[in-house]
C-alpha atoms as a PDB file:
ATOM      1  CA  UNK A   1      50.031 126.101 256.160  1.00  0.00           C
ATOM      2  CA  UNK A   2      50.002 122.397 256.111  1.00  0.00           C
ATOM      3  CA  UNK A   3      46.863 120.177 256.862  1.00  0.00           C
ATOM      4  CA  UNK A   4      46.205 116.403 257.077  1.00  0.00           C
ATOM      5  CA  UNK A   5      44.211 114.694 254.945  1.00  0.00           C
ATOM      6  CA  UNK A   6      41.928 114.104 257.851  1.00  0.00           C
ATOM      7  CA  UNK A   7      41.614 117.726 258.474  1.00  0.00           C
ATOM      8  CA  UNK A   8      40.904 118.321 254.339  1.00  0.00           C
ATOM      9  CA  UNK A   9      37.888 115.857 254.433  1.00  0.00           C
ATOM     10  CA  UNK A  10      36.562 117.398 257.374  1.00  0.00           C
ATOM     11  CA  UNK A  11      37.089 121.201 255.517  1.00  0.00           C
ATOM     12  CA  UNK A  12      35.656 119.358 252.207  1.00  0.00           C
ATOM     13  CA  UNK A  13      32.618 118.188 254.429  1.00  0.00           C
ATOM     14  CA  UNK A  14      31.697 121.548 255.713  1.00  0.00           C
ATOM     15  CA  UNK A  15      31.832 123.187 252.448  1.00  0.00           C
ATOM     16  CA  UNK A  16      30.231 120.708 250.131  1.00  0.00           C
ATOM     17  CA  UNK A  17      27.247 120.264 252.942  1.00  0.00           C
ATOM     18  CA  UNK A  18      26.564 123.781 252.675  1.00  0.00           C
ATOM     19  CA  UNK A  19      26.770 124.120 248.933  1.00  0.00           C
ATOM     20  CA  UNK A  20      24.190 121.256 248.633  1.00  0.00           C
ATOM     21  CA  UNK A  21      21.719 122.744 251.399  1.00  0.00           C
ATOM     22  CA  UNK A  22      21.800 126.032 250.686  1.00  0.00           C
ATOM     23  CA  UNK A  23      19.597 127.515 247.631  1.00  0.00           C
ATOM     24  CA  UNK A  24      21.460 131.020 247.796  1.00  0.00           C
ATOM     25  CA  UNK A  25      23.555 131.232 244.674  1.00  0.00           C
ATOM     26  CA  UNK A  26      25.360 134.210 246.489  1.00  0.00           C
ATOM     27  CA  UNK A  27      26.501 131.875 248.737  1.00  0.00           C
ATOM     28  CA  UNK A  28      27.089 129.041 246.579  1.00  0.00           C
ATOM     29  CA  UNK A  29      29.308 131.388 244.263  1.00  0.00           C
ATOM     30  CA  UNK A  30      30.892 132.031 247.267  1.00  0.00           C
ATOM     31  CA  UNK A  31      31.527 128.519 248.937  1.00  0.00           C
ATOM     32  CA  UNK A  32      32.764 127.605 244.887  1.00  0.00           C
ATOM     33  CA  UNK A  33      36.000 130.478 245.330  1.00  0.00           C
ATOM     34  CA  UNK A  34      36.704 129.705 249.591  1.00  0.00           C
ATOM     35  CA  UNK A  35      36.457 126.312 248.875  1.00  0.00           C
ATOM     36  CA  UNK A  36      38.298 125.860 245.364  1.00  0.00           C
ATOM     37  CA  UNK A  37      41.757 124.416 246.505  1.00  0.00           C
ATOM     38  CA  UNK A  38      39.867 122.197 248.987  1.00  0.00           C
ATOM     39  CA  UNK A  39      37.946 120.454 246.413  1.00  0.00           C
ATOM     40  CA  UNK A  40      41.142 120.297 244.118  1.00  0.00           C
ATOM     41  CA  UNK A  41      43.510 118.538 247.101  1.00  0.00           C
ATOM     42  CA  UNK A  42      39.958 116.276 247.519  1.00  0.00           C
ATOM     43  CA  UNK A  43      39.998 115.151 244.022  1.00  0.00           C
ATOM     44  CA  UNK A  44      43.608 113.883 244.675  1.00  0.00           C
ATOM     45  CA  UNK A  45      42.868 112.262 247.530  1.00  0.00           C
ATOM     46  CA  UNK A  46      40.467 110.287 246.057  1.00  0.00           C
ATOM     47  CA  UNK A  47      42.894 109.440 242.776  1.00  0.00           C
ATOM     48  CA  UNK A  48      44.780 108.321 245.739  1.00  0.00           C
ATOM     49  CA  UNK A  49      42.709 106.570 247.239  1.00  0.00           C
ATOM     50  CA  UNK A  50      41.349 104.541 244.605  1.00  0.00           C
ATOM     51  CA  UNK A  51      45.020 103.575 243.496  1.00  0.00           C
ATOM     52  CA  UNK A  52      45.390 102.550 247.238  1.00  0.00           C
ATOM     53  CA  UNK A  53      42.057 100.097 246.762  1.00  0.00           C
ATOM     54  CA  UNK A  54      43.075  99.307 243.947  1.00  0.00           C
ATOM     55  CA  UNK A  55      46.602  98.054 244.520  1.00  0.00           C
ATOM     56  CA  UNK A  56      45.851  96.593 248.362  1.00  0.00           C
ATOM     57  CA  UNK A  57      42.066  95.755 248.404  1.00  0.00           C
ATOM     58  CA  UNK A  58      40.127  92.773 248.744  1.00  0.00           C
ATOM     59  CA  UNK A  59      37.434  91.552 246.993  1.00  0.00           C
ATOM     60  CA  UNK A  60      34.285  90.777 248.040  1.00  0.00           C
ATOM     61  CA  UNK A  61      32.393  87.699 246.971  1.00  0.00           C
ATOM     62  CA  UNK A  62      31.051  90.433 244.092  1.00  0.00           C
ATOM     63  CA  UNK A  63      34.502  91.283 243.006  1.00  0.00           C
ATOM     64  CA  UNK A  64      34.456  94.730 244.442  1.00  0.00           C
ATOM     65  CA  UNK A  65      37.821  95.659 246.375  1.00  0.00           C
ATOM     66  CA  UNK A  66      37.226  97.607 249.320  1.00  0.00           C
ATOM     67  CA  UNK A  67      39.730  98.437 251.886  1.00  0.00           C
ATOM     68  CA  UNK A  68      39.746  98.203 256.125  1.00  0.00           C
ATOM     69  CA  UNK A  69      39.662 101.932 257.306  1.00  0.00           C
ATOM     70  CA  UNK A  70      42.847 100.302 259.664  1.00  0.00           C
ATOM     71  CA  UNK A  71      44.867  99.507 256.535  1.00  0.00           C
ATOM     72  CA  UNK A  72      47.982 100.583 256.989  1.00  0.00           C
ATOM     73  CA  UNK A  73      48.178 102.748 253.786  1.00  0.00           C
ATOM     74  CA  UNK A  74      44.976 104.361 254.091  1.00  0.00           C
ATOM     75  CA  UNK A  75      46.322 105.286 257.166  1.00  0.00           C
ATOM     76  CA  UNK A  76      49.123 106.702 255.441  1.00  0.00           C
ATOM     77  CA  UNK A  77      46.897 108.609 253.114  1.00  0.00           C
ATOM     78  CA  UNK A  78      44.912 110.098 256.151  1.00  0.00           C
ATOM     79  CA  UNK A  79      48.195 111.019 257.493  1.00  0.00           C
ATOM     80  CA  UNK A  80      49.755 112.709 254.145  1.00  0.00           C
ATOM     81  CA  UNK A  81      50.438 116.244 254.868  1.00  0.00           C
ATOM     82  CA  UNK A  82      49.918 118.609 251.819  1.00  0.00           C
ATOM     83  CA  UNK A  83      50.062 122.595 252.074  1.00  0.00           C
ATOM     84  CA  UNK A  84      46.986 124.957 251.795  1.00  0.00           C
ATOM     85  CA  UNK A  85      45.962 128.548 252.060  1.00  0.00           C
ATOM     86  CA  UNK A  86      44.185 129.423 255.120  1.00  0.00           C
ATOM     87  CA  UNK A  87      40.772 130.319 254.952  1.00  0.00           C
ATOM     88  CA  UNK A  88      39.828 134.008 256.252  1.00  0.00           C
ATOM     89  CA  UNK A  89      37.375 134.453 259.039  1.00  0.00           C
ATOM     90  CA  UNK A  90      36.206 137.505 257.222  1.00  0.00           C
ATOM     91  CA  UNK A  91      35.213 135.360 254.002  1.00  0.00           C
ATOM     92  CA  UNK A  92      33.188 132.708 256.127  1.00  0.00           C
ATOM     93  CA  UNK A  93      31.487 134.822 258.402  1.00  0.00           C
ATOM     94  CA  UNK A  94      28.591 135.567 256.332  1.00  0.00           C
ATOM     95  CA  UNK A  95      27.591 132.378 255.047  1.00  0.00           C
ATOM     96  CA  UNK A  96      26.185 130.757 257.786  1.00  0.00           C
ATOM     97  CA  UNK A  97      28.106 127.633 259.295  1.00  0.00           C
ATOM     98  CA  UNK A  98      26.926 126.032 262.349  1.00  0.00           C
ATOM     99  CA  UNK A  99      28.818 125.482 265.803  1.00  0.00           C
ATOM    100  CA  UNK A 100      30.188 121.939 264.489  1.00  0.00           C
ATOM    101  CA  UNK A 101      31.302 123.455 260.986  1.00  0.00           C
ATOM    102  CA  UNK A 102      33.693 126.223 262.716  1.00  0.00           C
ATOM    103  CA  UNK A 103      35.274 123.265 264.798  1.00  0.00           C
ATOM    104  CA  UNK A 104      35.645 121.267 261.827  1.00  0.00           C
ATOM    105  CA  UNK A 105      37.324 124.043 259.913  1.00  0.00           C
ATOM    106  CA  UNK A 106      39.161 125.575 262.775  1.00  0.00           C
ATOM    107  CA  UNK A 107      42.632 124.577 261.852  1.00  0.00           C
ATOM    108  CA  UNK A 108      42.826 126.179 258.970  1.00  0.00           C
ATOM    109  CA  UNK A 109      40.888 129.288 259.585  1.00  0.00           C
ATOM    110  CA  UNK A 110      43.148 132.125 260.623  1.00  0.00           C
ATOM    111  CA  UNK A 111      41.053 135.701 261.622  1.00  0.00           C
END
């Protein structure tokens, strides 16, 4: 299926949230293998991202480039479509999400 980049961040929220709150290490072992091509498609986003700053930022009277959330290529970036497996119902169920966190993940859960 293919996803956003909006819809990955929201995916990579979820998942890293819960890893970090939780103290089960059932569950953590678990969130690690559900979430695994998540975090990978993440880690290029934020490659991506930094090129992006990097190339089209401004600097600040520190010398740090930053980047308007209305730039036109982060915008791009949000936009960038990239393919992903869906995540199983069955393999979520069990770990606990909230309301908000099946939302968020709700386009790429399939039952």
């Amino acid at each position: 299926m293919k996803i956003n980049n909006i819809t990955m961040l929201n995916a990579y929220s979820v998942f890293n949230n819960k890893f970090n709150t939780t103290s089960d290490m059932e569950i953590k072992w678990k969130i690690m293998n559900i979430a695994d091509e998540i975090f990978q498609i993440k880690q290029r986003f934020d490659n991506a991202q930094n090129i992006i700053v990097g190339e089209y930022g401004k600097e600040d009277e520190n010398g740090q480039k930053s980047l308007s959330v209305d730039d036109e290529h982060f915008q791009e970036l949000l936009r960038y479509e990239t393919d992903i497996s869906p995540i199983h119902f069955d393999d979520i169920k069990d770990i606990g999400l909230s309301f908000e966190d099946m939302m968020m993940l709700k386009p790429i859960l399939e039952k």
